[in-house]
N, C-alpha and C. Protein backbone atom coordinates (compact mmCIF):
# COMPACT_ATOMS: atom_id res chain seq x y z
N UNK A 1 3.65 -14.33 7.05
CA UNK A 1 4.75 -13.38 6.95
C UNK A 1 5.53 -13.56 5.64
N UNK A 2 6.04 -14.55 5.02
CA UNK A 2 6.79 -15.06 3.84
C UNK A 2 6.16 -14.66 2.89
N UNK A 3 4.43 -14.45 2.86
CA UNK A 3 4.13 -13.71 1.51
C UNK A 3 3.65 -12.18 1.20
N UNK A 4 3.80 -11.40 2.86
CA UNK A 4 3.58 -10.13 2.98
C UNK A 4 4.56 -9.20 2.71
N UNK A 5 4.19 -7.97 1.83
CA UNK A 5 4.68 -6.83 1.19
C UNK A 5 5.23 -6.26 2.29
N UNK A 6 4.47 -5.95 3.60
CA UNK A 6 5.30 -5.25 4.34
C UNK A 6 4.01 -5.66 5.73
N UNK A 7 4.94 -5.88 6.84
CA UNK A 7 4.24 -6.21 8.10
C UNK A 7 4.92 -4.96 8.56
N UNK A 8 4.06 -4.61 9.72
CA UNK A 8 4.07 -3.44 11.03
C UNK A 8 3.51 -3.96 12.19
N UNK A 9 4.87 -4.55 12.97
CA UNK A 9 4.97 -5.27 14.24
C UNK A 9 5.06 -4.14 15.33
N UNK A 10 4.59 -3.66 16.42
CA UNK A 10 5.06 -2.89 17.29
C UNK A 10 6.06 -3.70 18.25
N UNK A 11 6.38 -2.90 19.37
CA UNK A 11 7.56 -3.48 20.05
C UNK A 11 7.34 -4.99 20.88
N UNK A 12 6.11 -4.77 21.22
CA UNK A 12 5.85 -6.57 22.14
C UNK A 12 5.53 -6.95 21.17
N UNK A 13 5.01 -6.91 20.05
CA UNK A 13 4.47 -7.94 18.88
C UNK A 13 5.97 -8.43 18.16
N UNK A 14 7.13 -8.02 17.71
CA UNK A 14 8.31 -7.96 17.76
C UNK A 14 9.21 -8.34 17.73
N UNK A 15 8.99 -8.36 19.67
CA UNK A 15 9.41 -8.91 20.45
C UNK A 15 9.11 -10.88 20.88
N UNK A 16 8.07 -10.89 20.60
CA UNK A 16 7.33 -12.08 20.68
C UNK A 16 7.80 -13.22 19.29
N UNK A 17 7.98 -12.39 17.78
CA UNK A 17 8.20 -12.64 16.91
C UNK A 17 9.65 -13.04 16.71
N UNK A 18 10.53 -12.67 17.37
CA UNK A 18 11.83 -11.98 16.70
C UNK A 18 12.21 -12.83 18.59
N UNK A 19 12.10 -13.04 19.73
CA UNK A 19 12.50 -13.84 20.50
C UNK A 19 13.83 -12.86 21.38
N UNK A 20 13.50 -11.39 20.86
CA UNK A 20 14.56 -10.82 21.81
C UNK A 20 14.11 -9.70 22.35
N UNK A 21 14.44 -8.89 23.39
CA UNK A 21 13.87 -7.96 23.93
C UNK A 21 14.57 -6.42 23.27
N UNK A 22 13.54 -5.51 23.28
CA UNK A 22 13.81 -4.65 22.14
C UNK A 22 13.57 -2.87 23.22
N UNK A 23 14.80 -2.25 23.48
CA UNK A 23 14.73 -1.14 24.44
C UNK A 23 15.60 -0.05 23.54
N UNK A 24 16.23 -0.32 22.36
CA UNK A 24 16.30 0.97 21.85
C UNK A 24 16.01 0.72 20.16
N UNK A 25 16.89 1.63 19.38
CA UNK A 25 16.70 2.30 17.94
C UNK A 25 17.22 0.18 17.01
N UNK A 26 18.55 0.25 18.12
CA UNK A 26 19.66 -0.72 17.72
C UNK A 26 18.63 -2.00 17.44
N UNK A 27 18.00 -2.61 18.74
CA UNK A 27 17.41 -3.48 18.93
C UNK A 27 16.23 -3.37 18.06
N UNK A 28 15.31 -2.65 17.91
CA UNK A 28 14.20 -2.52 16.48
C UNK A 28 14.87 -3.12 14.98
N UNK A 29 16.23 -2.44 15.15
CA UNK A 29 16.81 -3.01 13.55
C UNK A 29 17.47 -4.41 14.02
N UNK A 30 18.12 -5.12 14.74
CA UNK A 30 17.72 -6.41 15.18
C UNK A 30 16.81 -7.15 14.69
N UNK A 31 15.95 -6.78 15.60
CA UNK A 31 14.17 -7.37 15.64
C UNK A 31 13.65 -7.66 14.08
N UNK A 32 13.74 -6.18 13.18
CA UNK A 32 13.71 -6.39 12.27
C UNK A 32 13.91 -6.65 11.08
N UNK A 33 15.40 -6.88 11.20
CA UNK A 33 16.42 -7.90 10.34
C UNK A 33 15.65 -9.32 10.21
N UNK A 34 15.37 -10.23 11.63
CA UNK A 34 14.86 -11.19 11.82
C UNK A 34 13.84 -11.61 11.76
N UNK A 35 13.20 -10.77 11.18
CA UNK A 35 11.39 -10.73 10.94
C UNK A 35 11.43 -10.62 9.05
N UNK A 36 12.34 -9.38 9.00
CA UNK A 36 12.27 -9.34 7.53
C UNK A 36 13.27 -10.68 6.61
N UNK A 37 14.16 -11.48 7.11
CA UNK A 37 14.52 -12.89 6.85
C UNK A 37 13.47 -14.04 6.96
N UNK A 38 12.27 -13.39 7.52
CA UNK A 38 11.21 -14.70 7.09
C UNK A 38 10.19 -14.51 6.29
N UNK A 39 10.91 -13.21 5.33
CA UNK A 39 10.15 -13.47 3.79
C UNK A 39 9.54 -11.98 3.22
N UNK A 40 9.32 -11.21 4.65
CA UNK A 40 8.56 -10.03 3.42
C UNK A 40 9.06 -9.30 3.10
N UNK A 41 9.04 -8.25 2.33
CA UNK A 41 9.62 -7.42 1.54
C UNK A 41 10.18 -6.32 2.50
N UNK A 42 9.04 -5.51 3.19
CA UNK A 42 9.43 -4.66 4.50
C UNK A 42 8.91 -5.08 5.48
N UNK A 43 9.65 -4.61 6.59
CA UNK A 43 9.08 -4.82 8.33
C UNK A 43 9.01 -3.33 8.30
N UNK A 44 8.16 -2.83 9.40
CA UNK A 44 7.75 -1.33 9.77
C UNK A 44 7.83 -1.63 11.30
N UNK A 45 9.18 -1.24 11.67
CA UNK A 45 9.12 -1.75 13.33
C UNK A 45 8.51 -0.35 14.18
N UNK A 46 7.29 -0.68 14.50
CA UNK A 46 6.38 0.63 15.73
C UNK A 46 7.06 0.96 16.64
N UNK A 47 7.53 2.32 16.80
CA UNK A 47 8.04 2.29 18.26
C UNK A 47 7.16 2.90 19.40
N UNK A 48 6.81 2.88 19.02
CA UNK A 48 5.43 4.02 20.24
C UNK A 48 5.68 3.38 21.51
N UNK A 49 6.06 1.92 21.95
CA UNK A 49 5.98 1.42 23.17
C UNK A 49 7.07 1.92 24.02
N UNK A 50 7.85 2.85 23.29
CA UNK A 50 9.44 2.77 23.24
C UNK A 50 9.42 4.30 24.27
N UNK A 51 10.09 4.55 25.23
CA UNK A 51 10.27 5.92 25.67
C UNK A 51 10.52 6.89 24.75
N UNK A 52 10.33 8.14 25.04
CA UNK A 52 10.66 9.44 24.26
C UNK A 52 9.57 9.33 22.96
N UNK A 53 10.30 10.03 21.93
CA UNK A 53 9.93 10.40 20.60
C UNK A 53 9.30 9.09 20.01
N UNK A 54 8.14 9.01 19.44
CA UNK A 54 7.92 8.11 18.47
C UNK A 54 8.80 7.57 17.43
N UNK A 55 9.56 6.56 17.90
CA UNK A 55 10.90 6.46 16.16
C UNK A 55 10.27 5.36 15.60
N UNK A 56 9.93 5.12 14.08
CA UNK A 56 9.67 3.85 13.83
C UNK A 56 10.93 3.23 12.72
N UNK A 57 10.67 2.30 12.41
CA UNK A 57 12.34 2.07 11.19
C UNK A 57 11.81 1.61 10.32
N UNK A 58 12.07 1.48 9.38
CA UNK A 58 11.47 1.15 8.13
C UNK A 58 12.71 0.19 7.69
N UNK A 59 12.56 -1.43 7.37
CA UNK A 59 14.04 -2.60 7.00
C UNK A 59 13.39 -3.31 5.83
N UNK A 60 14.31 -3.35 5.11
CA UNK A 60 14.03 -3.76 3.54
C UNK A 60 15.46 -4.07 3.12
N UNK A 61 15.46 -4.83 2.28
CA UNK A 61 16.89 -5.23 1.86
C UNK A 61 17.37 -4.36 1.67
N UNK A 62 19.01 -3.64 1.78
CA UNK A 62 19.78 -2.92 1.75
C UNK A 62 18.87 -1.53 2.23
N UNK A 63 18.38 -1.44 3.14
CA UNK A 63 17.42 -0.28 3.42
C UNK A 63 17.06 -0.29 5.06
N UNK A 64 17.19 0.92 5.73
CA UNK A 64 17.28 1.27 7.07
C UNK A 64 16.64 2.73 6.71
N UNK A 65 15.67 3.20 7.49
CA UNK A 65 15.41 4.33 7.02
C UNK A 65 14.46 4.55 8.67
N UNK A 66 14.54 5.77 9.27
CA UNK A 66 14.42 6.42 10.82
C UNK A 66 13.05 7.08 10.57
N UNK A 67 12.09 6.75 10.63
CA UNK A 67 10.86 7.86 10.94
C UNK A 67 10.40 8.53 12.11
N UNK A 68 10.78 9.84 12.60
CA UNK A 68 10.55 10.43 13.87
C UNK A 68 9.41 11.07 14.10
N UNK A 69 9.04 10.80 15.21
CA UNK A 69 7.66 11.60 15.47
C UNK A 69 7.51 12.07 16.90
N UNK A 70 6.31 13.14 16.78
CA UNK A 70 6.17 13.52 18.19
C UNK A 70 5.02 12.48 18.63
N UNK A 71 5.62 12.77 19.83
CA UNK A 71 4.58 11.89 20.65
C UNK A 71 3.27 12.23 21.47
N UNK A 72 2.17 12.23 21.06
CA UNK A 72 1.39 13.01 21.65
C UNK A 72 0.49 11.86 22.59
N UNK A 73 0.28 12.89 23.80
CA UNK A 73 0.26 12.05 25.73
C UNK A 73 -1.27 12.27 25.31
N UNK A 74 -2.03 11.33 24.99
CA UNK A 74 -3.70 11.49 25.01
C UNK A 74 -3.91 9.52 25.47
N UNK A 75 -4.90 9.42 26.12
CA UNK A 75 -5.02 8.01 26.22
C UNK A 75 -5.78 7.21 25.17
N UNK A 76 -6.38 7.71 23.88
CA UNK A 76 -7.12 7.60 23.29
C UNK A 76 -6.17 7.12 22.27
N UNK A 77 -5.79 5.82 21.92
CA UNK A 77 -4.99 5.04 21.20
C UNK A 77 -5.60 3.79 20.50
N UNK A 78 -6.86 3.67 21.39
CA UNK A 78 -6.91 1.78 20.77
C UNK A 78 -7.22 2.40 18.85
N UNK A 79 -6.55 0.71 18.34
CA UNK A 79 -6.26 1.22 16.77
C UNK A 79 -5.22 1.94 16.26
N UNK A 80 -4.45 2.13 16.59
CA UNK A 80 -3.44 2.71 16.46
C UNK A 80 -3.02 1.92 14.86
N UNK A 81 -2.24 0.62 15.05
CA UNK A 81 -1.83 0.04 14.56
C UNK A 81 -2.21 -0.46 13.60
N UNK A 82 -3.63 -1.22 13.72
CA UNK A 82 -4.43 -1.32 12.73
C UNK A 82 -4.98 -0.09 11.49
N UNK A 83 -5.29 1.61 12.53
CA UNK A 83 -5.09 2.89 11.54
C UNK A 83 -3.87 2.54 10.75
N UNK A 84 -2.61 3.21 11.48
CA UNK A 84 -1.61 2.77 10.15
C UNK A 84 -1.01 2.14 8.88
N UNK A 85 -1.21 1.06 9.27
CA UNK A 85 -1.23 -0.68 8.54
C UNK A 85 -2.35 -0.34 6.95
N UNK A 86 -3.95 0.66 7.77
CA UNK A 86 -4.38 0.47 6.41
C UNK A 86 -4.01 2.38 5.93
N UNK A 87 -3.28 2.99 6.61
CA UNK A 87 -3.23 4.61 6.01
C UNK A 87 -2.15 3.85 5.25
N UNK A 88 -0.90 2.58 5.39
CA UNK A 88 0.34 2.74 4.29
C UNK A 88 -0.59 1.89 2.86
N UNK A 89 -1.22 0.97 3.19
CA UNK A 89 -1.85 0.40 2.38
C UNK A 89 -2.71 0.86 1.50
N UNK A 90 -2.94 1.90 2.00
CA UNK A 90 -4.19 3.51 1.12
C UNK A 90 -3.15 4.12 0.47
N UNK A 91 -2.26 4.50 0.61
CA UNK A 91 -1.13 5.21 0.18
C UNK A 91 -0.36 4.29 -0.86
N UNK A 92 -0.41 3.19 -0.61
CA UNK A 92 0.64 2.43 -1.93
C UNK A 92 -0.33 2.20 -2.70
N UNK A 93 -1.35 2.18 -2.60
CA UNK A 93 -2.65 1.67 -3.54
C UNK A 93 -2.88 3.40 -4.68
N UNK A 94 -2.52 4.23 -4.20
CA UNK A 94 -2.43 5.33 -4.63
C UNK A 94 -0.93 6.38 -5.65
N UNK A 95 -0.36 4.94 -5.22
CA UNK A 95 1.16 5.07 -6.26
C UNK A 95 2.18 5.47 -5.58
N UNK A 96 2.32 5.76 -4.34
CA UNK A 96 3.24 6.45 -3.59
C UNK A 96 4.23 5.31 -3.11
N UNK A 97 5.54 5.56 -3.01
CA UNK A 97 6.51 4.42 -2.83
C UNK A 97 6.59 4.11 -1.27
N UNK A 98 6.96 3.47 -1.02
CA UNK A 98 7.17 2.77 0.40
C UNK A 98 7.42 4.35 1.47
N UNK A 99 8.35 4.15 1.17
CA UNK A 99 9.09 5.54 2.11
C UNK A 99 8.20 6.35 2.61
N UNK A 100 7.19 6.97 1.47
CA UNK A 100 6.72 8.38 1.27
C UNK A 100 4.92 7.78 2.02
N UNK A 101 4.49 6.81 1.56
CA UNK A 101 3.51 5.55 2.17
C UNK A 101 3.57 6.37 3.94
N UNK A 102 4.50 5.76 4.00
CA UNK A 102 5.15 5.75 5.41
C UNK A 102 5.14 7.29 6.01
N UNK A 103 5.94 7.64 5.87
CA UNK A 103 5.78 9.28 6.32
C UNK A 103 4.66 10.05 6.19
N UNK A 104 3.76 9.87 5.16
CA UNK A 104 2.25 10.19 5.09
C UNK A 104 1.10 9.79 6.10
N UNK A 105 1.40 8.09 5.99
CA UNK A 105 0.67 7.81 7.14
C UNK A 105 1.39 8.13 8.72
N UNK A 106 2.51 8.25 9.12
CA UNK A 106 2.72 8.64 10.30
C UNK A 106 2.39 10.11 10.42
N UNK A 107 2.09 10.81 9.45
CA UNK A 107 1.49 12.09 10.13
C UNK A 107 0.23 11.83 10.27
N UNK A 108 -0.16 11.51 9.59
CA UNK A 108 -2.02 10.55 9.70
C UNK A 108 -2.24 10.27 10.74
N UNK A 109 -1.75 9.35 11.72
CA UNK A 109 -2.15 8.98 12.46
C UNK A 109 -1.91 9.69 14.12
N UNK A 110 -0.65 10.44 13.65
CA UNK A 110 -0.19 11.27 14.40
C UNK A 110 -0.92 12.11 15.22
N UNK A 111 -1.72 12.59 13.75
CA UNK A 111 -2.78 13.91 14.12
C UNK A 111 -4.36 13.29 14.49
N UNK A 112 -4.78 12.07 14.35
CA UNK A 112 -5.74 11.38 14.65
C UNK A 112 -5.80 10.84 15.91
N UNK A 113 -4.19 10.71 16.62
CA UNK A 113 -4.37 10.47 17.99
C UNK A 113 -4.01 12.14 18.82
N UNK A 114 -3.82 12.82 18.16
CA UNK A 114 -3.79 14.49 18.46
C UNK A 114 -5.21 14.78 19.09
N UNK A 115 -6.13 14.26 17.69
CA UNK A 115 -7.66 15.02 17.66
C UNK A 115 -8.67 14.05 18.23
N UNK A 116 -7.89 13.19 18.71
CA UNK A 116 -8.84 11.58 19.58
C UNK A 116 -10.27 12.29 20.57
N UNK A 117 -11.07 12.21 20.45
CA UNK A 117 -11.92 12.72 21.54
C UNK A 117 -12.40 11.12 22.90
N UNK A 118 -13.00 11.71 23.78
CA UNK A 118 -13.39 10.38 24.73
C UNK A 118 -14.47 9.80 24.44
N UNK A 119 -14.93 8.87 24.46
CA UNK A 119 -15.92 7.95 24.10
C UNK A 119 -16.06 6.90 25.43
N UNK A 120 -16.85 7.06 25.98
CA UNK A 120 -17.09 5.97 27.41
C UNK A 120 -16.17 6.38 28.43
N UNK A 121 -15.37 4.69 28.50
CA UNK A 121 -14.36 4.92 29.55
C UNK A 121 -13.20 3.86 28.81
N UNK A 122 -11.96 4.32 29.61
CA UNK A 122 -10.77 3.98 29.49
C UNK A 122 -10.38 4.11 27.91
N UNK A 123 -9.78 3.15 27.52
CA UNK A 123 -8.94 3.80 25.99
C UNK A 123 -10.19 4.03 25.13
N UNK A 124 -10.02 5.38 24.59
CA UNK A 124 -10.76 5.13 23.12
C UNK A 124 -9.93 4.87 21.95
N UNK A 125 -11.15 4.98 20.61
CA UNK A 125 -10.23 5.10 19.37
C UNK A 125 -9.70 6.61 18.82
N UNK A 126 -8.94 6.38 18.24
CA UNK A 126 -8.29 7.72 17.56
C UNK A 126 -9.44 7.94 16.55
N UNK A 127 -9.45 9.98 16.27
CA UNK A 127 -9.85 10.17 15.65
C UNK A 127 -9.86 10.05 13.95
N UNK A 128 -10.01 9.05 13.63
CA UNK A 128 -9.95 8.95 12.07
C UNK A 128 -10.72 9.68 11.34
N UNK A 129 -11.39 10.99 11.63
CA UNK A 129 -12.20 11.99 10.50
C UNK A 129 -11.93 13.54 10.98
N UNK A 130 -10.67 13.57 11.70
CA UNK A 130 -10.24 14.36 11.93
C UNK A 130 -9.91 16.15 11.07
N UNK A 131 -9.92 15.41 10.12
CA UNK A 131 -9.51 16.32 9.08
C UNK A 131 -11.07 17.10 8.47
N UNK A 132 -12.00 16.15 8.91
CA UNK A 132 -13.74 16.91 8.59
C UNK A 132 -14.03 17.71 9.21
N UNK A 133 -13.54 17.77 10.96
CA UNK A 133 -14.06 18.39 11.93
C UNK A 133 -13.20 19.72 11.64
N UNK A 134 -12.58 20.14 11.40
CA UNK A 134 -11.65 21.09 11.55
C UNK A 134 -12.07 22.01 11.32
């Protein structure tokens, strides 16, 4: 953690990290005050575990910033996190600043668990070639 650019903890990962229990907007910036004091540059706190709207927060020194999303009810999630993690990492590698990283990939992934199809049984993965099929 002390030498990462930016970690993306979801709410039990977090939670586990950070030693407190995390049920709204308040508690994410908590969580991630105390995550981002052990060294990296940004925390990207996930809220997806969180009721309602997808909110995630984006905490960086002097920086609080709200990313809202819809939430779309498909069971087809596994990867989620791991998608994201490398859509911001594709995106800063491409010159785009943190913020914009961020909002790019949350529509990314947004629409990849939109266009998820089933594969076997129980969770699948999100569609990551979503944008071919169309």
């Amino acid at each position: 953690i002390p030498k990462a650019y930016i970690v993306t903890p979801n709410v039990p990962e977090a939670e586990e990290i950070s030693s407190i229990k995390i049920e709204t907007v308040e508690d994410m910036k908590k969580a991630g005050n105390i995550i981002l004091n052990m060294g990296p540059k940004y925390v990207l706190m996930k809220g997806g575990h969180l009721e309602g709207d997808c909110v995630d927060v984006l905490i960086g020194k002097d920086m609080f910033e709200v990313f809202k999303g819809e939430r779309i009810n498909r069971k087809n999630t596994h990867g989620t996190g791991c998608t994201i993690s490398s859509a911001i990492t594709s995106h800063l590698a491409l010159g785009y600043d943190i913020k914009e990283s961020i909002r790019l990939s949350k529509e990314y992934i947004t629409e990849a668990i939109k266009y998820s199809f089933d594969i076997g049984h129980g969770v699948g993965p999100v569609h990551h070639f979503y944008k071919e099929d169309k």
